[in-house]
Protein backbone atom coordinates (compact mmCIF):
# COMPACT_ATOMS: atom_id res chain seq x y z
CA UNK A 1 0.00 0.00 0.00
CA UNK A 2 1.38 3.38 -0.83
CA UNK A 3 0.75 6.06 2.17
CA UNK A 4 0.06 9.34 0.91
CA UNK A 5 1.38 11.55 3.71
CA UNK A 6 3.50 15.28 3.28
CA UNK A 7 6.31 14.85 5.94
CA UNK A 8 7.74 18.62 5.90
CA UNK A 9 11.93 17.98 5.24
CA UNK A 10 12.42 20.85 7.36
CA UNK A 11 10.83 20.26 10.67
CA UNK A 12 9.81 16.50 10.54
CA UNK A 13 6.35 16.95 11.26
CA UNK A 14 3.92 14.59 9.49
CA UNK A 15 0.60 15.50 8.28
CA UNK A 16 -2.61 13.22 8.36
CA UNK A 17 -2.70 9.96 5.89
CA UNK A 18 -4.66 10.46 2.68
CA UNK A 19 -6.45 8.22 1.81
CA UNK A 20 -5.43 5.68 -1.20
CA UNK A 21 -7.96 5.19 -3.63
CA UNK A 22 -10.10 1.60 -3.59
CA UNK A 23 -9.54 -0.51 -6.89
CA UNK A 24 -13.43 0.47 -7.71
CA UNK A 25 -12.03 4.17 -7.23
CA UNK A 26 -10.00 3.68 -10.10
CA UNK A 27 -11.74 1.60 -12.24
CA UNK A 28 -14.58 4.65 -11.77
CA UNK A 29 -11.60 7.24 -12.66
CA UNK A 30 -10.76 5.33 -15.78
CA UNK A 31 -14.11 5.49 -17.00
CA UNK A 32 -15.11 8.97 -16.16
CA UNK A 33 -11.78 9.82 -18.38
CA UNK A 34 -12.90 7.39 -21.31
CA UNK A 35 -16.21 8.81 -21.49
CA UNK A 36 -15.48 12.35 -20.53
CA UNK A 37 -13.00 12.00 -24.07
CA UNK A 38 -15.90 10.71 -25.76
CA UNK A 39 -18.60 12.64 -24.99
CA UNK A 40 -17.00 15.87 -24.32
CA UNK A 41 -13.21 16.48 -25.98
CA UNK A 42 -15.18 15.03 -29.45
CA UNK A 43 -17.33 17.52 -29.35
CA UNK A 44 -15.40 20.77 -28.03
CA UNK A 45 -12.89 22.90 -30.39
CA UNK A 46 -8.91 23.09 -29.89
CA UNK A 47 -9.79 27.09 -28.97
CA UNK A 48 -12.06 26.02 -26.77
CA UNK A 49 -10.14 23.48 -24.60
CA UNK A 50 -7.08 26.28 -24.96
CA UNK A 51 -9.59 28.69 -23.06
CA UNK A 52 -9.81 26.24 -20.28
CA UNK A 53 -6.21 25.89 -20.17
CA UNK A 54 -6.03 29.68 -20.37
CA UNK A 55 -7.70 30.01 -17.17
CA UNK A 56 -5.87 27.05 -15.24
CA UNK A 57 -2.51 29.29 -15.93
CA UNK A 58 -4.52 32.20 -14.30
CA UNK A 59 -5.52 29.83 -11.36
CA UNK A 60 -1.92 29.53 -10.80
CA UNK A 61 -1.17 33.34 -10.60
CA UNK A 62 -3.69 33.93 -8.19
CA UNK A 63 -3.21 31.04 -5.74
CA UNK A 64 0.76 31.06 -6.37
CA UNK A 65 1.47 31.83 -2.40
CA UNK A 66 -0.91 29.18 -1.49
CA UNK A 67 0.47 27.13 -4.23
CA UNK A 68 4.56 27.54 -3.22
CA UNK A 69 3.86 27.15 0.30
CA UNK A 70 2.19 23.55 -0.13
CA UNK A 71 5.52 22.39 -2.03
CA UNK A 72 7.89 24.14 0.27
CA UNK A 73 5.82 21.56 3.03
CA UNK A 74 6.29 18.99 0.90
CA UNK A 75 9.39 18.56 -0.43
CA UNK A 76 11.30 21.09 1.23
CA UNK A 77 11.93 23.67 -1.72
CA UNK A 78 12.58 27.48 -0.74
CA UNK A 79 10.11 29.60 -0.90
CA UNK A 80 11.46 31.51 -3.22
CA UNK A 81 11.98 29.37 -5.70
CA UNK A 82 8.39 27.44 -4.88
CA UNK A 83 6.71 30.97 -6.52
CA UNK A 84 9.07 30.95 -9.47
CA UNK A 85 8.13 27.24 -10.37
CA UNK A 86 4.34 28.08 -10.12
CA UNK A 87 4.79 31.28 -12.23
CA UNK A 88 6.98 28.78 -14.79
CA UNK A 89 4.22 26.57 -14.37
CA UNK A 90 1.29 29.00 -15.54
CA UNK A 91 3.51 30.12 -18.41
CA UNK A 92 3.97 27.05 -19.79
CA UNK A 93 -0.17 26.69 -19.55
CA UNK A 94 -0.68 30.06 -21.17
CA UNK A 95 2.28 28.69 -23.81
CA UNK A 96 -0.05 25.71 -25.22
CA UNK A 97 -3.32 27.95 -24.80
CA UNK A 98 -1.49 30.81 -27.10
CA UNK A 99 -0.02 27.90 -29.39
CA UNK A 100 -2.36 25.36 -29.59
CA UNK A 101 -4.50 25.95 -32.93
CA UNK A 102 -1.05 26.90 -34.52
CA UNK A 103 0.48 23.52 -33.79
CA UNK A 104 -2.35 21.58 -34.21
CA UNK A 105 -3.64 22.82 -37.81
CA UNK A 106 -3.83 20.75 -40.96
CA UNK A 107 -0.56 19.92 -42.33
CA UNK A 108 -0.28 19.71 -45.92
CA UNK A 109 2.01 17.09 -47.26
CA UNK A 110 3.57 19.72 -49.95
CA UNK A 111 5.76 16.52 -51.50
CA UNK A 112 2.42 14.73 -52.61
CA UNK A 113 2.13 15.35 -55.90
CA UNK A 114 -0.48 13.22 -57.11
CA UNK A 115 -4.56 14.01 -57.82
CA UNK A 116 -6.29 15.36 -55.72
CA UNK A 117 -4.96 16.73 -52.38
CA UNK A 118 -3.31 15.04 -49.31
CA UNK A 119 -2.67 16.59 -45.65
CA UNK A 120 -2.21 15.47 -42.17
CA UNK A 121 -4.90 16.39 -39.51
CA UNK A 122 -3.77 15.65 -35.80
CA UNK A 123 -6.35 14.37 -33.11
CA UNK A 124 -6.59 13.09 -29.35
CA UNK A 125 -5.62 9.74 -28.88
CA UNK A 126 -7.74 9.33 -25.59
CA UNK A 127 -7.26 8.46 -22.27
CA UNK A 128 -3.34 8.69 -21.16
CA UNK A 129 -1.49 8.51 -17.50
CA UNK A 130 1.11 10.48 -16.03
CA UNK A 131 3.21 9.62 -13.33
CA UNK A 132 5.27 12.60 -11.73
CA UNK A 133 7.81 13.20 -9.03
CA UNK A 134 8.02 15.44 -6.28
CA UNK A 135 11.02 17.07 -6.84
CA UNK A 136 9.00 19.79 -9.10
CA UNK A 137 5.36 19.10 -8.20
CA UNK A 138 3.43 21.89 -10.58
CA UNK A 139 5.94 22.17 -13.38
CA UNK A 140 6.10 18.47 -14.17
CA UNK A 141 2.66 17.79 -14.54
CA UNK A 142 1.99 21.33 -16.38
CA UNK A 143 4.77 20.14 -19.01
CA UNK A 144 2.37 16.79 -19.64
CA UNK A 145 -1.15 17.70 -18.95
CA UNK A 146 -1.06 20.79 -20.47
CA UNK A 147 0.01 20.08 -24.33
CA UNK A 148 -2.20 16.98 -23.94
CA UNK A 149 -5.50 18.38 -22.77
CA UNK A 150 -5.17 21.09 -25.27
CA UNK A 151 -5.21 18.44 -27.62
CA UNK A 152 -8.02 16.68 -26.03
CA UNK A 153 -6.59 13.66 -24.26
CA UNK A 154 -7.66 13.06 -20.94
CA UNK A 155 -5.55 12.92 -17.83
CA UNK A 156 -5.21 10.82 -14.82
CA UNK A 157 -2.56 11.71 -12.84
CA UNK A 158 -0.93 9.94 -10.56
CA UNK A 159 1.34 12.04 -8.66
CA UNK A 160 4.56 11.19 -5.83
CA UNK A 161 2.98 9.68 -2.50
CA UNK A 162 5.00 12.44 -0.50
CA UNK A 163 2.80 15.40 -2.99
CA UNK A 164 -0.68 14.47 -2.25
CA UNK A 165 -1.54 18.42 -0.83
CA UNK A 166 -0.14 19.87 -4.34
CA UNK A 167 -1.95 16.87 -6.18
CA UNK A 168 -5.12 17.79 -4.85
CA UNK A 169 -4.98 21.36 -5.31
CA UNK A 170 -4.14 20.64 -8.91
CA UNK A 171 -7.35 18.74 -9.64
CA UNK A 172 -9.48 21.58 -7.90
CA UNK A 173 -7.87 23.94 -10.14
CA UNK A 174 -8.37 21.98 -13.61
CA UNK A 175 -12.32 21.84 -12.00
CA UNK A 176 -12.57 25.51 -11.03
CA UNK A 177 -10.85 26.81 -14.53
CA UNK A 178 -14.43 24.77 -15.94
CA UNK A 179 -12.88 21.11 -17.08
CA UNK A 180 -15.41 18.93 -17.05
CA UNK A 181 -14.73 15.65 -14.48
CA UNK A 182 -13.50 13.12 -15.97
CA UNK A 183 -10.88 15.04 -18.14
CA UNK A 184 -8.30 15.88 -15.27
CA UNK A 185 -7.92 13.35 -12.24
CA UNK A 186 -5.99 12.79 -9.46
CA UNK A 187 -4.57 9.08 -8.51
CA UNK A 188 -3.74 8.35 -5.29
CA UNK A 189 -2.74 4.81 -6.02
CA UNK A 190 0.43 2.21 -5.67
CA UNK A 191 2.10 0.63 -8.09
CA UNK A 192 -0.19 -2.33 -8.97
CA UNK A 193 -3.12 -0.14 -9.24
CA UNK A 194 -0.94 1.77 -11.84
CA UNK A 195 0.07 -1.67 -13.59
CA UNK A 196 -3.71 -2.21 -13.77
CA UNK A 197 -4.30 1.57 -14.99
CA UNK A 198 -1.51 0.98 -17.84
CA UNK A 199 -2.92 -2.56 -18.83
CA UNK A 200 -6.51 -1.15 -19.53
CA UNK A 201 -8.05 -0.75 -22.95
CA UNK A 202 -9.00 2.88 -22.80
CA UNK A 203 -6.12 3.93 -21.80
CA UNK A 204 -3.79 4.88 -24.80
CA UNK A 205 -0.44 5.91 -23.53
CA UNK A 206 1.69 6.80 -20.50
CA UNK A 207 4.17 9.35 -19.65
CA UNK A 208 6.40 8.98 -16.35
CA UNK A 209 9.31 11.34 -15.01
CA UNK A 210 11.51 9.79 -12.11
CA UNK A 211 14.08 7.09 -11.82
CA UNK A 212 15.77 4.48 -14.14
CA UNK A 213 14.12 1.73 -12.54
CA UNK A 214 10.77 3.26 -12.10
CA UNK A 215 11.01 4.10 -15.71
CA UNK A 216 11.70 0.59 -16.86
CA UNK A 217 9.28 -0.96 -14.98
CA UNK A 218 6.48 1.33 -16.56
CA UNK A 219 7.82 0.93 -20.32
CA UNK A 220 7.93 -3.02 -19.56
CA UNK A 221 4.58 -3.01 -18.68
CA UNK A 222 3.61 -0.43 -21.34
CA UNK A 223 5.03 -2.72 -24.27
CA UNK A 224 3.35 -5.53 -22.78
CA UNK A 225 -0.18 -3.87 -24.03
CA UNK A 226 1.56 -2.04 -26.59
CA UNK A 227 0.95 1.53 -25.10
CA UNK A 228 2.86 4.46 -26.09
CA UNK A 229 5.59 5.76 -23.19
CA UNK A 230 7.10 8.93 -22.49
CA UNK A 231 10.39 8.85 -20.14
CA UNK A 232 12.21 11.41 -18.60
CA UNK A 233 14.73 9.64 -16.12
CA UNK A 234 17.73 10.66 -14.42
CA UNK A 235 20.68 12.25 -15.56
CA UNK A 236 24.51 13.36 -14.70
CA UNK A 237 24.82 16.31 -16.78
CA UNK A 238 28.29 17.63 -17.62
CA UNK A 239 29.05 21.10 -17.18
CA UNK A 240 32.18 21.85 -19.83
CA UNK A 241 34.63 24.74 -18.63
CA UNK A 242 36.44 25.32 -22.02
CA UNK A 243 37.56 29.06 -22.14
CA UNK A 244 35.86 31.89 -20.40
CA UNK A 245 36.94 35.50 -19.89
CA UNK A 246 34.95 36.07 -17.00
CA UNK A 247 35.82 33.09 -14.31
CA UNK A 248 33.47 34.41 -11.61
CA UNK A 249 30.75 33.91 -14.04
CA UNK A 250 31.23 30.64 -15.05
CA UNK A 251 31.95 29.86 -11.25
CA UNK A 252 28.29 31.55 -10.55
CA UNK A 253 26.57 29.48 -13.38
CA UNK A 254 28.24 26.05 -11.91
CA UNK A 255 26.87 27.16 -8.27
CA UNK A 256 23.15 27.34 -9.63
CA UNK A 257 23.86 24.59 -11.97
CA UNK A 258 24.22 22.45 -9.50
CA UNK A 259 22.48 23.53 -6.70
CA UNK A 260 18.68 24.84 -8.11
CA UNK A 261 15.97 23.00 -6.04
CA UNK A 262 17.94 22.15 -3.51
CA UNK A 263 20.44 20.53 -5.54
CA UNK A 264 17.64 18.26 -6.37
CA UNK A 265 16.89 18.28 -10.88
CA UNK A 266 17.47 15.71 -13.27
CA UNK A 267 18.98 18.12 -15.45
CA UNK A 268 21.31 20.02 -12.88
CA UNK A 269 24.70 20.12 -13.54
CA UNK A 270 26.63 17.20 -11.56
CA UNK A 271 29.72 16.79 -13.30
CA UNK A 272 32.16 19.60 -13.84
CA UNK A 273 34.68 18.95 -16.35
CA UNK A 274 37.76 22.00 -16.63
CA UNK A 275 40.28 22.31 -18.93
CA UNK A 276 43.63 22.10 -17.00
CA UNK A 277 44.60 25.68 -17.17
CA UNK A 278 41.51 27.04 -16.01
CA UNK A 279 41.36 23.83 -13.18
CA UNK A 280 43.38 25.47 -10.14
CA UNK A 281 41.12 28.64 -10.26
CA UNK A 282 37.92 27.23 -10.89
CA UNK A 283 38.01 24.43 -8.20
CA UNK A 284 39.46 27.24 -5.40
CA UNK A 285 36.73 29.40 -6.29
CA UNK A 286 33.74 26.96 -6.86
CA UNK A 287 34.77 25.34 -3.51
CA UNK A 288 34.95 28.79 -1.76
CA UNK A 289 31.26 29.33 -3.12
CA UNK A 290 30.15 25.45 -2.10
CA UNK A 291 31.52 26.18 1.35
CA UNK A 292 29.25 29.64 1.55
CA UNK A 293 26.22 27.92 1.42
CA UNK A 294 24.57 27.02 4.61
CA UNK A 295 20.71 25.38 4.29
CA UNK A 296 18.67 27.41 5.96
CA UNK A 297 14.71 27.68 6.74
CA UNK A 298 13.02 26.73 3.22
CA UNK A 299 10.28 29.13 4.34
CA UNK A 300 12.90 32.19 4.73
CA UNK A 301 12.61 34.40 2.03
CA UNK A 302 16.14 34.48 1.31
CA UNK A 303 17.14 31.09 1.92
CA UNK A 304 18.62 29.85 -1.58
CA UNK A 305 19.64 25.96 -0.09
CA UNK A 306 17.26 24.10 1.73
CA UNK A 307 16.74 20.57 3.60
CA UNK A 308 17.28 17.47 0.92
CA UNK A 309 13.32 16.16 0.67
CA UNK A 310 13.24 13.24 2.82
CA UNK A 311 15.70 11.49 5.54
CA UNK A 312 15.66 8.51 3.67
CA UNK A 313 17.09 10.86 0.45
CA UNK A 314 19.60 12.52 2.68
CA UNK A 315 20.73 9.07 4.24
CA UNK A 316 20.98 7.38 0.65
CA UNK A 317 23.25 10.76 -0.44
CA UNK A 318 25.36 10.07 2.43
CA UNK A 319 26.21 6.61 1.63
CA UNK A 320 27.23 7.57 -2.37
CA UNK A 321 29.75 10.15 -0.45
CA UNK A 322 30.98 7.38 2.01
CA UNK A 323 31.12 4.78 -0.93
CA UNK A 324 32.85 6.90 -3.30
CA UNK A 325 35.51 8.08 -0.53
CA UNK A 326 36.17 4.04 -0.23
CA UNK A 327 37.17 3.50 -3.67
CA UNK A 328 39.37 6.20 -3.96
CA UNK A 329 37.72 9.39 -4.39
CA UNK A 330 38.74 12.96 -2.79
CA UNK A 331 36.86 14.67 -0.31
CA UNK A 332 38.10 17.96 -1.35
CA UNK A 333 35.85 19.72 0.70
CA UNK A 334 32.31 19.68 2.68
CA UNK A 335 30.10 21.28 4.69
CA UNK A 336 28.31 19.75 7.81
CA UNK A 337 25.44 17.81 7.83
CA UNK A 338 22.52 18.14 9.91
CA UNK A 339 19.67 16.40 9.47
CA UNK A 340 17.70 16.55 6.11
CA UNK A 341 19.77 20.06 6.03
CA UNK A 342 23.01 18.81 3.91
CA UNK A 343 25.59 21.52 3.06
CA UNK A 344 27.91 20.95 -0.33
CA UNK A 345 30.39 18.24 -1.12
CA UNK A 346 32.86 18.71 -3.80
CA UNK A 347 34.52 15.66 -4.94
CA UNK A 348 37.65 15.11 -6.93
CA UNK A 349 39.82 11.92 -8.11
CA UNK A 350 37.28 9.84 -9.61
CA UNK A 351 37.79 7.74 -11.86
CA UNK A 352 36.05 5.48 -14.58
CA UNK A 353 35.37 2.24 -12.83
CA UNK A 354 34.23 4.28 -9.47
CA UNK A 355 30.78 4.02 -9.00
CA UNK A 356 30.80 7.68 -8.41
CA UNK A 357 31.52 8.19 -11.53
CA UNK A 358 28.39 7.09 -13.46
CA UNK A 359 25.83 7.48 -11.04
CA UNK A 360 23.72 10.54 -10.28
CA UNK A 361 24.13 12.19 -7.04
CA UNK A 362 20.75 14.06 -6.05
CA UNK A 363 21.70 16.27 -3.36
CA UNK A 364 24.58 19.28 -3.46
CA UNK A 365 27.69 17.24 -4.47
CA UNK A 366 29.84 18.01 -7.15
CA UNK A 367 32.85 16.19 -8.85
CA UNK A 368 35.14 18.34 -10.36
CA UNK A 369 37.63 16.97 -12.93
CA UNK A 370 40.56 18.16 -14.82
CA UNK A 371 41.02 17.09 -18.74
CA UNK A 372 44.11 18.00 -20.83
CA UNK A 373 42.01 19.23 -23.77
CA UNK A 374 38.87 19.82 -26.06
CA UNK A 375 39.23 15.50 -27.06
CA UNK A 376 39.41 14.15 -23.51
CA UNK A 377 36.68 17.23 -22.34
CA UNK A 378 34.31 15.06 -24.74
CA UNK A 379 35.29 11.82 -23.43
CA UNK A 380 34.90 12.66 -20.45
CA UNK A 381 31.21 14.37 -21.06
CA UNK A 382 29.64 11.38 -22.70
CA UNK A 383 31.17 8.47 -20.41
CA UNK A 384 28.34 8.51 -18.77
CA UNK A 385 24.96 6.37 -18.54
CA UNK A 386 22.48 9.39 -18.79
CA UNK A 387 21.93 11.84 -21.55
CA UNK A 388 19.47 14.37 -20.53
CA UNK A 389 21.17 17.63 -20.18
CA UNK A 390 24.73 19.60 -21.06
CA UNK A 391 26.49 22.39 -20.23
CA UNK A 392 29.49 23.93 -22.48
CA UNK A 393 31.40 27.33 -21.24
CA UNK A 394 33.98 28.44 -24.29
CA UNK A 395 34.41 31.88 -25.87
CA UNK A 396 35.27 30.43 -29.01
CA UNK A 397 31.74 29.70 -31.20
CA UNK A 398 33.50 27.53 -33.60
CA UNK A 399 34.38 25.34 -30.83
CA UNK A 400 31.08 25.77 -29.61
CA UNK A 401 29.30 24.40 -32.49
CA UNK A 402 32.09 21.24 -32.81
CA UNK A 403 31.65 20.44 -29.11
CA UNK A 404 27.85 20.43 -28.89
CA UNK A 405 27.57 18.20 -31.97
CA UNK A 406 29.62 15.73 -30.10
CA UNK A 407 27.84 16.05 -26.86
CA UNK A 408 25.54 13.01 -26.28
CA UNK A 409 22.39 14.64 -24.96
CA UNK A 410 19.03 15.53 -25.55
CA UNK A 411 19.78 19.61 -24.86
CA UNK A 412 23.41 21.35 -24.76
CA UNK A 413 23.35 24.92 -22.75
CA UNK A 414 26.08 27.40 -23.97
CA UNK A 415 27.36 29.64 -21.75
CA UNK A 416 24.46 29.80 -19.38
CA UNK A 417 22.43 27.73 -16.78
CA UNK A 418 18.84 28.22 -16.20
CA UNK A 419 18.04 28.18 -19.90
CA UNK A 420 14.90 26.40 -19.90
CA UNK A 421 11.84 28.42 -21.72
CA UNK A 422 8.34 27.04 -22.39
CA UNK A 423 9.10 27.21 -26.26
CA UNK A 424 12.13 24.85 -25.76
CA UNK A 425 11.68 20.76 -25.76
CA UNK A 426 13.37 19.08 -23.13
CA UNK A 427 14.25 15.48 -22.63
CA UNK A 428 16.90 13.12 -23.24
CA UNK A 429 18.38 10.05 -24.84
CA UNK A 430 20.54 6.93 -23.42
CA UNK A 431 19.24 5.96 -19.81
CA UNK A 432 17.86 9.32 -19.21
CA UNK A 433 14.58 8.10 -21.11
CA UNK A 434 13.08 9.31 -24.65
CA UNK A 435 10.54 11.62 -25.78
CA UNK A 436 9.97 15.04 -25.58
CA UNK A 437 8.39 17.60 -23.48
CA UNK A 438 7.38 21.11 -23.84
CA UNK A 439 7.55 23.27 -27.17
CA UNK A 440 5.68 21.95 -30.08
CA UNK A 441 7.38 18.59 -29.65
CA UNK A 442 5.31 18.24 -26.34
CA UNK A 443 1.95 18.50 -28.00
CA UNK A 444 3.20 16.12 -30.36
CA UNK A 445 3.74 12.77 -28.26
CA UNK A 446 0.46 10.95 -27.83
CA UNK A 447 -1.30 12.53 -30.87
CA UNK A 448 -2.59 10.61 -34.15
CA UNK A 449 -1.02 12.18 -37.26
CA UNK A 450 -3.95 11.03 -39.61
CA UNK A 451 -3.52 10.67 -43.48
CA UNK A 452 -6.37 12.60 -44.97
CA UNK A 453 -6.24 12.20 -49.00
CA UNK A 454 -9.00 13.97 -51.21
CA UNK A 455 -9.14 12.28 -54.87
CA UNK A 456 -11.43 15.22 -55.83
């Protein structure tokens, strides 16, 4: 049984249980969704569903203290940056409502040059499932309902058994903003509820952010019945110091890199690979800045680093540090731990064959290496399980352009962190997952491209 509970990172206090939904809960759920996409998404208009949409983004600008404060209980985030992800959050609702028609107009196949006329007209697929973590608890599911409700797909959501206050609050929203039912709904529900969810007829397809092995699990079970997946996994994104002829800035940009969310992305910058002449004054100074930051109070309006999101996450970071220190790694430096509250840990010595070096550290640790040159700098970036994310520092734009092309990742970042935009698709390849998310690519996932020829 999963428990549904918000246990607050920062003060250990527990909330009351909800409740988890009965199998005739969400067999009820499955068919509100199936008939709520047949009797209701048939029959409304692209700009009409984008209105709804419209007004779930405005939901989120009026409620966004409400909003941040329920994730900051949840999973520990500061405040500060709780308000910035619901204000991302409504702009990437307000992105699909703006771009919707546009993306999802006839396409005419201009090739076809036979009688008649031929042309691609894109429609709802039906009933699909998300699965999201808690480590972003609006922004995730925005990035996947929104694109796909547009479209006219309905959503059940099942969302991370430590978000069930933001999950809720979610569904009232897609209610209040005039959604009928059955076409947004919350899960609470374990994993062989969800194994029953992704085996069921009327459901058509199922997207899931979180780990490796969550996200094999769900695309074993998915190609099982032949349902369409959507992964976005973990990843141990290499930040590339090249050439820069402003070190404090690059120093900055590896500091946020790596520490956003409390340290706690899929797409943060993990691995921090420096040419050897800019290596002595990059680690001194990145360390220095490591060292500065002290988690604080997540509800303090300046607090920038707060408590990891669970004991059990900052116990499990613990034991990387302790296991990569055993085979031969470098505790360069580190701040003290206290609790859930974990200050930064900058690694250095490790080596291919360390575990350290291909997993994904979720919490503020950083391993800092030193290559010889542009080649090894490469190596180096794609020796690496994941693929999600990349960052490349160099003043030189030829270089810029060579690098990137070799970088094996869904998304390379030039000379800037923080980079992501509602416009832009994000996801990865390798064992960070496949698919993509946001942009025009993320209304384009679960969506049948139909053939439409015309003789005459």
């Amino acid at each position: 049984m999963s428990k549904y509970i918000v246990t607050n990172p920062a003060t250990g206090e527990s909330g009351a249980p909800y409740a988890q939904d009965s199998d005739a809960q969400i067999s009820a759920a499955i068919e509100a969704a199936h008939n709520t996409y047949q009797n209701w998404s048939k029959k409304t208009t692209v700009a009409q569903r984008a209105a709804l949409i419209e007004k779930v983004a405005e939901l989120h600008r009026e409620r966004r203290e409400e909003l941040a404060e329920i994730i900051v209980r949840e999973m520990g985030k500061p405040l500060a940056q709780a308000l910035g992800e619901v204000d991302f959050t409504a702009d990437i609702y307000s992105f699909y409502a703006t771009n919707g028609e546009k993306y999802l107009a006839d396409e005419p196949i201009v090739e076809f040059e036979g009688e008649g006329e031929a042309f691609i007209r894109r429609s709802a697929l039906g009933v699909l499932l998300g699965i999201m973590p808690w480590n972003f608890p609006y922004y995730q599911v925005a990035r996947f309902a929104g694109p796909n409700l547009v479209l006219g797909n309905t959503i059940l959501l099942k969302h991370a058994s430590q978000c069930p206050e933001s999950a809720a609050a979610m569904e009232k929203m897609f209610l209040d903003a005039g959604f009928p039912a059955g076409a947004y709904q919350n899960l609470y529900a374990d994993s062989k509820q969800i194994e029953t969810v992704i085996a069921d007829d009327r459901v058509q397809g199922v997207s899931l952010t979180g780990s490796e092995r969550a996200g094999a699990a769900v695309a074993e079970t998915a190609g099982r019945y032949l349902k369409k997946v959507v992964l976005e996994l973990g990843g141990s994104d290499p930040f590339i110091l090249l050439s820069t002829d402003d070190m404090d800035y690059a120093v900055d940009a590896a500091i946020a890199g790596r520490n956003d969310n409390n340290a706690q992305a899929c797409n943060a910058a993990k691995r921090f690979v420096v040419i050897e002449s800019l290596y002595p004054e990059f680690l001194e100074k990145f360390t220095a800045k490591m060292m500065e930051m002290v988690p604080s109070n997540p509800m303090d309006e300046d607090t920038y680093l707060g408590p990891l999101s669970s004991a059990g996450a900052a116990d499990g970071l613990e034991e990387q540090i302790s296991r990569a220190v055993k085979q031969g790694a470098t505790v360069h430096a580190r701040g003290v731990r206290n609790g859930t509250y974990f200050s930064g840990v900058v690694l250095t010595d490790v080596k291919p064959g360390m575990d350290a070096h291909h997993e994904e550290f979720f919490g503020p640790v950083a391993i800092v290496y030193s290559v010889k040159d542009e080649a090894e700098a490469i190596a180096l970036a794609n020796d690496t399980p994941f693929g999600l994310g990349s960052y490349l520092f160099s003043t030189d734009k030829d270089q810029v352009l060579r690098v990137a092309d070799q970088i094996e990742a869904g998304m390379v970042y030039v000379n800037g962190v923080g980079l992501d935009s509602p416009e832009l698709p994000f996801g990865g390849i390798k064992r960070s997952g496949f698919g993509r998310e946001l942009g025009r690519y993320g209304i384009e996932e679960f969506v049948n491209r139909k053939l439409i020829r015309i003789l005459k």
